[in-house]
C-alpha atoms as a PDB file:
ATOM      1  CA  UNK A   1       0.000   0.000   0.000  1.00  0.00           C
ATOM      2  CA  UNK A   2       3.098   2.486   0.813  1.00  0.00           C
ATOM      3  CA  UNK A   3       4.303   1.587  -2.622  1.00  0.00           C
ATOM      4  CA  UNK A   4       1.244   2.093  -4.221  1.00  0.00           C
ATOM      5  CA  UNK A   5       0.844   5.857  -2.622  1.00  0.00           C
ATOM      6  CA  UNK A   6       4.679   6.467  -3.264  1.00  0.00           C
ATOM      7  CA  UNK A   7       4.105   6.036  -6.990  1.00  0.00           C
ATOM      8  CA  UNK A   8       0.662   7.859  -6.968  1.00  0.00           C
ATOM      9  CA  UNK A   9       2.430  10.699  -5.210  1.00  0.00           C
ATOM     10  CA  UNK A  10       5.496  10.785  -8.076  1.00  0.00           C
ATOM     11  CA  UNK A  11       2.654  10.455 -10.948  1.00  0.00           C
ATOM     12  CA  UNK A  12       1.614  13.674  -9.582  1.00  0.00           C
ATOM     13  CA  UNK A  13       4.367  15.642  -9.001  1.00  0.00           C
ATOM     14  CA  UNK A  14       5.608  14.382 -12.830  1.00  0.00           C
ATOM     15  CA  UNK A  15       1.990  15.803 -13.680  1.00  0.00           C
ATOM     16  CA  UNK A  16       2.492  19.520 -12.302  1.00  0.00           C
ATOM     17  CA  UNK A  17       5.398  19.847 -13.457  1.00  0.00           C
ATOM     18  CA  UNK A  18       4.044  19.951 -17.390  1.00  0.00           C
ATOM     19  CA  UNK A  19       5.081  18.275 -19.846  1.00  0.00           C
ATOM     20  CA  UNK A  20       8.313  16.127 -20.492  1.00  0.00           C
ATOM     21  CA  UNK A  21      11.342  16.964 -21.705  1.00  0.00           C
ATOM     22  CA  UNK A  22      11.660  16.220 -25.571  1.00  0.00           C
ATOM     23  CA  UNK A  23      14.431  14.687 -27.399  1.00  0.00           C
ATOM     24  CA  UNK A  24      16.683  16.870 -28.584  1.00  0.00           C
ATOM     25  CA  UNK A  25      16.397  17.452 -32.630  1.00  0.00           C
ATOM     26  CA  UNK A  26      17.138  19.563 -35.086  1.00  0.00           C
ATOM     27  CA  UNK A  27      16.374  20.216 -38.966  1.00  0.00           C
ATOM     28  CA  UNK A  28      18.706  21.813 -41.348  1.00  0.00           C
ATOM     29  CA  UNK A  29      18.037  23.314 -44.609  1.00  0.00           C
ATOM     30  CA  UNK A  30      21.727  23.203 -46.273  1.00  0.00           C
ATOM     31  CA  UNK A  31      21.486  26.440 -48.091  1.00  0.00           C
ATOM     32  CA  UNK A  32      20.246  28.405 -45.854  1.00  0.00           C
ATOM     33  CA  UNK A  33      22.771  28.960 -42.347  1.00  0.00           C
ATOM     34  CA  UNK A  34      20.510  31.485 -41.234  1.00  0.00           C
ATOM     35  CA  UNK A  35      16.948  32.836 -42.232  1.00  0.00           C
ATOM     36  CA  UNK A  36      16.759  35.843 -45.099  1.00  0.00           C
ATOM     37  CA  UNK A  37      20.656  35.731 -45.449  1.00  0.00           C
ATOM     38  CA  UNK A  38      21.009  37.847 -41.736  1.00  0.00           C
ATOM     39  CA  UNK A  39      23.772  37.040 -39.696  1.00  0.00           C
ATOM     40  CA  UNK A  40      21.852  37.467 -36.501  1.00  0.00           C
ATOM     41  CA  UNK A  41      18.194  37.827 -35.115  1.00  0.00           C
ATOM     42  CA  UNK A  42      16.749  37.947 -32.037  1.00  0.00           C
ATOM     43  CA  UNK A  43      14.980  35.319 -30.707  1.00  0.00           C
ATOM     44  CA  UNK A  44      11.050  35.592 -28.773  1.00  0.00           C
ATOM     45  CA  UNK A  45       9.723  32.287 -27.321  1.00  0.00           C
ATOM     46  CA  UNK A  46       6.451  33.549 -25.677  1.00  0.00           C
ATOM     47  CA  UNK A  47       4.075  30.493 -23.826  1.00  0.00           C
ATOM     48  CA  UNK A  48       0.198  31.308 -24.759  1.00  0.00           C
ATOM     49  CA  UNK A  49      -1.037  28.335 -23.222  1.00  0.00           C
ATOM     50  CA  UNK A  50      -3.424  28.187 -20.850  1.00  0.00           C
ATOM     51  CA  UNK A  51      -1.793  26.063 -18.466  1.00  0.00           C
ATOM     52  CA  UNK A  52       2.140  27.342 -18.468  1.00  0.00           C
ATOM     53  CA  UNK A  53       3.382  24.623 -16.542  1.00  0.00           C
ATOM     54  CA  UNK A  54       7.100  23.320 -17.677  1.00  0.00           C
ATOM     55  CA  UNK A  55       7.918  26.707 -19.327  1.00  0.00           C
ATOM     56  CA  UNK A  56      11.284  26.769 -19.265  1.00  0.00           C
ATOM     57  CA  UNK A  57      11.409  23.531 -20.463  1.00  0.00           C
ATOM     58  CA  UNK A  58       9.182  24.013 -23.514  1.00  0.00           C
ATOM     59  CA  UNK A  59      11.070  27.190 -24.543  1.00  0.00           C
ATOM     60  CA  UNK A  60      14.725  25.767 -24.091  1.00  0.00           C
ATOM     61  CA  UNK A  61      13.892  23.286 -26.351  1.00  0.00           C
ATOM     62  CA  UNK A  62      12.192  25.107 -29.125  1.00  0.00           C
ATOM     63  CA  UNK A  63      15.561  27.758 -28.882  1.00  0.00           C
ATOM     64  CA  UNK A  64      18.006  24.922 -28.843  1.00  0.00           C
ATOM     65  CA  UNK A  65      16.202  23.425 -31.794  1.00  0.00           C
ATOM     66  CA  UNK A  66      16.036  26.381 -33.942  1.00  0.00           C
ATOM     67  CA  UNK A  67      19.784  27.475 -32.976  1.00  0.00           C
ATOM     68  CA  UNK A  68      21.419  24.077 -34.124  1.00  0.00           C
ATOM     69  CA  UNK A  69      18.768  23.989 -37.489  1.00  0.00           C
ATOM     70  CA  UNK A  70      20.407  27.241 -38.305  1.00  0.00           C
ATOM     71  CA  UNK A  71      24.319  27.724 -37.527  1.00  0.00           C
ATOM     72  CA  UNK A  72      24.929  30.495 -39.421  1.00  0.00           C
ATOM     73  CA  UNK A  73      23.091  32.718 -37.213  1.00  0.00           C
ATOM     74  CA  UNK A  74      24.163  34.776 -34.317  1.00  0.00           C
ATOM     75  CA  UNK A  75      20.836  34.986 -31.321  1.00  0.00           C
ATOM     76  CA  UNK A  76      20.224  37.650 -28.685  1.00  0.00           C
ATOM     77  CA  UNK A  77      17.185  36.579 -26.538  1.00  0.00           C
ATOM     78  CA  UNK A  78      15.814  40.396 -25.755  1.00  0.00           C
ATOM     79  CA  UNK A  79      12.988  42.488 -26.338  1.00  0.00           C
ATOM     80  CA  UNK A  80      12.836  43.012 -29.845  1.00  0.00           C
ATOM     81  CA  UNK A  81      13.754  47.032 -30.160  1.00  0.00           C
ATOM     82  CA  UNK A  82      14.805  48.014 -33.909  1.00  0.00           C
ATOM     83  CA  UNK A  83      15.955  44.604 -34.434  1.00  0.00           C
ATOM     84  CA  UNK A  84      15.494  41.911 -36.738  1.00  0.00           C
ATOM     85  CA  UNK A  85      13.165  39.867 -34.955  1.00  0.00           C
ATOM     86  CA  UNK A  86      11.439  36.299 -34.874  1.00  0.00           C
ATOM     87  CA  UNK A  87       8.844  35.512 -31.972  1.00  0.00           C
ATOM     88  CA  UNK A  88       7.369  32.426 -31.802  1.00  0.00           C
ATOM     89  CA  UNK A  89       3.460  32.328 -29.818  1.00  0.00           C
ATOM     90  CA  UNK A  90       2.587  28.780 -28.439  1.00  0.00           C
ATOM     91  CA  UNK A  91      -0.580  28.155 -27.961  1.00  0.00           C
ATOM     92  CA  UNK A  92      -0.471  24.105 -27.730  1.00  0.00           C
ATOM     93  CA  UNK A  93       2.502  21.917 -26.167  1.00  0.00           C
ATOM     94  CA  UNK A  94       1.217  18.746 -24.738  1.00  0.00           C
ATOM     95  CA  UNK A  95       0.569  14.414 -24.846  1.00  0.00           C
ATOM     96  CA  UNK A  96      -2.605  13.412 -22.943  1.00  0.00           C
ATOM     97  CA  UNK A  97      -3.732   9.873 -22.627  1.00  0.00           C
ATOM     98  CA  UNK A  98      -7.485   8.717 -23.815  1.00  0.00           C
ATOM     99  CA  UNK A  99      -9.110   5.958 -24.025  1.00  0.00           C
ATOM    100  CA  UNK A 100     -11.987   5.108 -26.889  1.00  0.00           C
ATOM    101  CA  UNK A 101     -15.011   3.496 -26.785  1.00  0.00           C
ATOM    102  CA  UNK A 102     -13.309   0.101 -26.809  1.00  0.00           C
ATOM    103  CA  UNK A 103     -11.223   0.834 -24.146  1.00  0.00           C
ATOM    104  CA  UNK A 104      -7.697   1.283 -26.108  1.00  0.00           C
ATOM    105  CA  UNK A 105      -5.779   3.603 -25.069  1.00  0.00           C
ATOM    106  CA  UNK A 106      -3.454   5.953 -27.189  1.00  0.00           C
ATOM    107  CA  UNK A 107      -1.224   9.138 -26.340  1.00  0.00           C
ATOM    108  CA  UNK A 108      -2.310  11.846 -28.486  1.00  0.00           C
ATOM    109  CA  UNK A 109       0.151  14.605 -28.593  1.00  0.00           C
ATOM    110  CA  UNK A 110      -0.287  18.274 -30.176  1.00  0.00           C
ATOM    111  CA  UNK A 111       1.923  21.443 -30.862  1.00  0.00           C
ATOM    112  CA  UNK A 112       0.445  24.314 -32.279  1.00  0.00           C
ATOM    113  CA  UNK A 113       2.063  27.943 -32.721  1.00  0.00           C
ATOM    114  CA  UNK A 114       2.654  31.011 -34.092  1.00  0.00           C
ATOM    115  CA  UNK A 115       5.581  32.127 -36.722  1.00  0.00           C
ATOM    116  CA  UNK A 116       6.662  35.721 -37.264  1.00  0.00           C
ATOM    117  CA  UNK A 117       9.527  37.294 -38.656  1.00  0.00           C
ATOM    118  CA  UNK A 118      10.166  40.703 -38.547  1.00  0.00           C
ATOM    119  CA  UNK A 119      12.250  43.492 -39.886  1.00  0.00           C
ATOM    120  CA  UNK A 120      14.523  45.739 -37.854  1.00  0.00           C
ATOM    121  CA  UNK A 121      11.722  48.715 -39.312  1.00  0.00           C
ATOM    122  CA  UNK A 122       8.471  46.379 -37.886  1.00  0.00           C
ATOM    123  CA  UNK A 123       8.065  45.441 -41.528  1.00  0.00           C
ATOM    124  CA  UNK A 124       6.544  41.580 -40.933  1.00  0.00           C
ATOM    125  CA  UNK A 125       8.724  39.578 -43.573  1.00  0.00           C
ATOM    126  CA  UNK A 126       6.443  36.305 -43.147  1.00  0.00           C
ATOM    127  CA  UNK A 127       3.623  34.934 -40.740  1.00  0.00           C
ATOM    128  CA  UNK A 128       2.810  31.289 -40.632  1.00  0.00           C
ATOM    129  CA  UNK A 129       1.228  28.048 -38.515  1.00  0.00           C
ATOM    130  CA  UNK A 130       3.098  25.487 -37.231  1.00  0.00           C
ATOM    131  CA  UNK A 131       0.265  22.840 -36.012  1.00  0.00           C
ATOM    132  CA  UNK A 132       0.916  18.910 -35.548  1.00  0.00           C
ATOM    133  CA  UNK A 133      -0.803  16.345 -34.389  1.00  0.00           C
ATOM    134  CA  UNK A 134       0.369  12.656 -33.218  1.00  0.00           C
ATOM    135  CA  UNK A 135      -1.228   9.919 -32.419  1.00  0.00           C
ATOM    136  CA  UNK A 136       0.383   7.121 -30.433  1.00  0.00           C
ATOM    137  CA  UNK A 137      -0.708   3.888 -28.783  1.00  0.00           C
ATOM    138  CA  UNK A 138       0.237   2.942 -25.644  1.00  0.00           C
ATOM    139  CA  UNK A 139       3.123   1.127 -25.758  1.00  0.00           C
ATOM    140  CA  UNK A 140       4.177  -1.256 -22.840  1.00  0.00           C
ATOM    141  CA  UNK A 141       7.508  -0.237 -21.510  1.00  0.00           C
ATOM    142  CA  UNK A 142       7.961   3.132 -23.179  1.00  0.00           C
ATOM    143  CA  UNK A 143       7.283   6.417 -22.159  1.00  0.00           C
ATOM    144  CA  UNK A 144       4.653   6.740 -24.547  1.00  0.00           C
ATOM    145  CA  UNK A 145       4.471  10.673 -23.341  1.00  0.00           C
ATOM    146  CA  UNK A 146       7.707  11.618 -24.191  1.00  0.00           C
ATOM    147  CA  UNK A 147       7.582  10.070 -27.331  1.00  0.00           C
ATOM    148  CA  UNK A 148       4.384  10.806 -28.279  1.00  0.00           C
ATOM    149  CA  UNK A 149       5.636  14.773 -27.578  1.00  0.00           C
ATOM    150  CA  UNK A 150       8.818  14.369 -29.078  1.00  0.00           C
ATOM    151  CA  UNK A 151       7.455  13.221 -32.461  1.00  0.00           C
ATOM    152  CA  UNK A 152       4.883  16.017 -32.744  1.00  0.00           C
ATOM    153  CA  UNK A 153       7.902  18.684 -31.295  1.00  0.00           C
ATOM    154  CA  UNK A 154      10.265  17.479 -34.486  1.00  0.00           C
ATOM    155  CA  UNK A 155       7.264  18.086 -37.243  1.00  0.00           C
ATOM    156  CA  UNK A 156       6.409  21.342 -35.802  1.00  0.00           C
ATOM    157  CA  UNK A 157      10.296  22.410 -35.383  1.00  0.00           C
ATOM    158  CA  UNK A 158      10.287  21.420 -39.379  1.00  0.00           C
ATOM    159  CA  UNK A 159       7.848  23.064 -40.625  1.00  0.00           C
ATOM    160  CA  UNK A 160       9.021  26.322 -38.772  1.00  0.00           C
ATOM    161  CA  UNK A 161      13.121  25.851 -40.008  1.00  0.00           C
ATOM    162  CA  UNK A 162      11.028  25.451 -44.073  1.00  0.00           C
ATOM    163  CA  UNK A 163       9.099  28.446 -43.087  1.00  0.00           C
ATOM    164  CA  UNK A 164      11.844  30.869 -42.255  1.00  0.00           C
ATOM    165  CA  UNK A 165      14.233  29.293 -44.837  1.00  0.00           C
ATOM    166  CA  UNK A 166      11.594  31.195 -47.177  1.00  0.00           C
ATOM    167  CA  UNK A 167      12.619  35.019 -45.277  1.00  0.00           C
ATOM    168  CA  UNK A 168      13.993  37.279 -47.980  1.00  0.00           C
ATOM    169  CA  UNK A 169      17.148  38.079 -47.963  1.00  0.00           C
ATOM    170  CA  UNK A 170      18.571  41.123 -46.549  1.00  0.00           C
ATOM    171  CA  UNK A 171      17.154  44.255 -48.742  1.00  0.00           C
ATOM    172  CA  UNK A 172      14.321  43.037 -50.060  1.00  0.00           C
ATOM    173  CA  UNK A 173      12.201  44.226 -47.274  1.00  0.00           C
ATOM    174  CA  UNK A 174      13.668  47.810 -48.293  1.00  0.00           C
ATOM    175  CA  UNK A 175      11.403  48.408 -51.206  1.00  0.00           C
ATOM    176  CA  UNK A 176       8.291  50.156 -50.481  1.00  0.00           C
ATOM    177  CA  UNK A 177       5.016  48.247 -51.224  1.00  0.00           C
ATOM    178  CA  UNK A 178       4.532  48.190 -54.961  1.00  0.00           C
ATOM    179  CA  UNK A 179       7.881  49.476 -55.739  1.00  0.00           C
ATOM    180  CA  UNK A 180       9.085  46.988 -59.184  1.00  0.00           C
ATOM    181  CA  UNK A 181      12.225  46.412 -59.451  1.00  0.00           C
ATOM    182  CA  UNK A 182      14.077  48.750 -61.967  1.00  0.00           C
ATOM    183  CA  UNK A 183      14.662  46.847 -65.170  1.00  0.00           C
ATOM    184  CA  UNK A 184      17.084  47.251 -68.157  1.00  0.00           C
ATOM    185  CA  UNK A 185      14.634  47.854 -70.356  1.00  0.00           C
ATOM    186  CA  UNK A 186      14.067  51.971 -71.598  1.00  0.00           C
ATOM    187  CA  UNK A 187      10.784  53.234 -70.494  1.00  0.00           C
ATOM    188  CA  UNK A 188      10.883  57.332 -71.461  1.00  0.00           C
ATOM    189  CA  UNK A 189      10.270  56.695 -75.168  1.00  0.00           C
ATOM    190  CA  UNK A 190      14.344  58.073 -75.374  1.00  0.00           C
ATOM    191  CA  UNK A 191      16.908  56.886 -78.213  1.00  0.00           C
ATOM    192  CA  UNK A 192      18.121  53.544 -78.042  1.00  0.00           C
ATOM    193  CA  UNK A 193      21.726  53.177 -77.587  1.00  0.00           C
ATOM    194  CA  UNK A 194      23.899  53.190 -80.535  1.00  0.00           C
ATOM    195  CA  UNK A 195      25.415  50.143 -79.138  1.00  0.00           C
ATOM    196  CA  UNK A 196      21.834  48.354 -78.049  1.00  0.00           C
ATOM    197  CA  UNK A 197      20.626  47.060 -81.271  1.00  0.00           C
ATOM    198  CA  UNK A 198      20.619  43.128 -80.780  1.00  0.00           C
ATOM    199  CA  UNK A 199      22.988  41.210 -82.843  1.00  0.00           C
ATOM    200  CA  UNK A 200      21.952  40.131 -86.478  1.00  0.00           C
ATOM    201  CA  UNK A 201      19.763  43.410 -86.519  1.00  0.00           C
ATOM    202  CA  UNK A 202      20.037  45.240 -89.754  1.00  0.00           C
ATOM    203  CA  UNK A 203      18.188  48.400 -90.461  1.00  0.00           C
ATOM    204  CA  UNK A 204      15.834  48.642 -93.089  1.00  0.00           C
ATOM    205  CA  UNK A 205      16.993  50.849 -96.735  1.00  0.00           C
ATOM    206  CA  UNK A 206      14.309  53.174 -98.288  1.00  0.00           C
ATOM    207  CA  UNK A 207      14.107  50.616-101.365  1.00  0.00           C
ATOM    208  CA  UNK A 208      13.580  48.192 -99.470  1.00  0.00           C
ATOM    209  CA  UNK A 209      10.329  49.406 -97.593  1.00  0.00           C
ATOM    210  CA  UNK A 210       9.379  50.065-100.938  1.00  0.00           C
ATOM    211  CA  UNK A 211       9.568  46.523-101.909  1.00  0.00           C
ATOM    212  CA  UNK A 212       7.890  45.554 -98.707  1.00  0.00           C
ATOM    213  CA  UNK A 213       4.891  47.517 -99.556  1.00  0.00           C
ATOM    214  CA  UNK A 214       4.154  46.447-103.128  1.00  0.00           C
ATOM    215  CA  UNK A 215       4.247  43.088-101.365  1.00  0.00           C
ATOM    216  CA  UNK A 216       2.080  43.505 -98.774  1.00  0.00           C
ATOM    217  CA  UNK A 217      -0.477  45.567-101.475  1.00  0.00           C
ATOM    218  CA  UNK A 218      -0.312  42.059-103.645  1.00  0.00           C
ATOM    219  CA  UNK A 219      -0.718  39.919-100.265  1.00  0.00           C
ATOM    220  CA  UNK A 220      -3.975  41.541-100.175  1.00  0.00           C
ATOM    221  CA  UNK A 221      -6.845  39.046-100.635  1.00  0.00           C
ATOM    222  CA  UNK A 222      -8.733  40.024-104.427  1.00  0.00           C
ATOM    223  CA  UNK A 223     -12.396  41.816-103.794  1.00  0.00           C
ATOM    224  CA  UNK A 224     -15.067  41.371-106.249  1.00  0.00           C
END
């Protein structure tokens, strides 16, 4: 009976204290070191969820995870203040065990939050969901939690190292909205170039316009 209570009492305490640690894990997109070509950003972990327990836990591992998925980049962990920014909103970090109407049980596991990237001006640079679900049955000797949490932890951290891999690079949030890019092309009706005819072009002789004309006057189809 002592041993029974002992173990109830630990199952709590385990409870309270949130969620369990996940396995470490990264994801690495090999062209990109660090999001939209920067070479540092600062990093915002904030916990929406309704029950905060295991915090610090939760963050640590969603900043360790993005740090080694991206090694190019440099990470300051303040405030953002005229800085290029990414804060990440959880609203969902947690495994709970059901049962169905038959009586199986299953850990089902869910991570849901919020992407945004933002420009040293406050210009947002990309906005996106990160929301996985995993489903898990109750294996005998595993800790079906963990696992259950870890899997759903490594599809969300993917989906956000894809997401930011998509940042522009470093100017292209310059342009004011609408701007198009200059192109090579004249637009003020000026002379061409002497030097911008394309190759093979040969300029047309009065004769033979003239020629070109009686031709086109014969092309003509014949009207009754």
């Amino acid at each position: 009976m002592t041993r029974r209570l002992a173990f109830l009492a630990l199952s709590a305490l385990a409870a309270a204290c949130g969620p369990p640690a996940v396995r470490p894990t990264s994801y690495t997109v090999p062209e990109v070191s660090c999001p939209g070509g920067r070479s540092s950003w600062n990093l915002e972990i904030l916990d929406q969820r309704a029950d905060p327990e295991g915090a610090d836990k939760m963050t640590a591992a969603i900043r360790n995870g993005l740090q080694k998925s991206f090694p190019g980049c440099r990470w300051t962990f303040l405030p953002p203040a005229g800085a290029d920014s990414i804060a990440i909103e959880v609203h969902r970090f947690a495994s709970r065990y059901e049962r169905d109407i038959e009586g199986t049980g299953s850990w089902e596991a869910a991570v849901e939050w919020t992407v945004r990237a933002t420009s040293a001006t406050g210009r947002t640079l990309t906005e996106f969901q990160a929301n996985e679900e995993v489903s898990r049955p109750n294996y005998r000797g595993s800790d079906n939690e963990k696992e259950s949490l870890s899997e759903v932890y490594q599809k969300a951290l993917e989906r956000t190292v894809k997401g930011l891999s998509a940042v522009p690079a470093t100017g292209a949030d310059r342009l004011p909205q609408g701007t198009v890019a200059p192109s090579s092309a004249r637009e003020d009706g000026g002379p061409r170039p002497e030097n911008s005819l394309p190759t093979g072009h040969m300029s047309r002789t009065a004769p033979a316009a003239r020629i070109e004309r009686r031709l086109e006057r014969k092309s003509q189809p014949w009207e009754a």
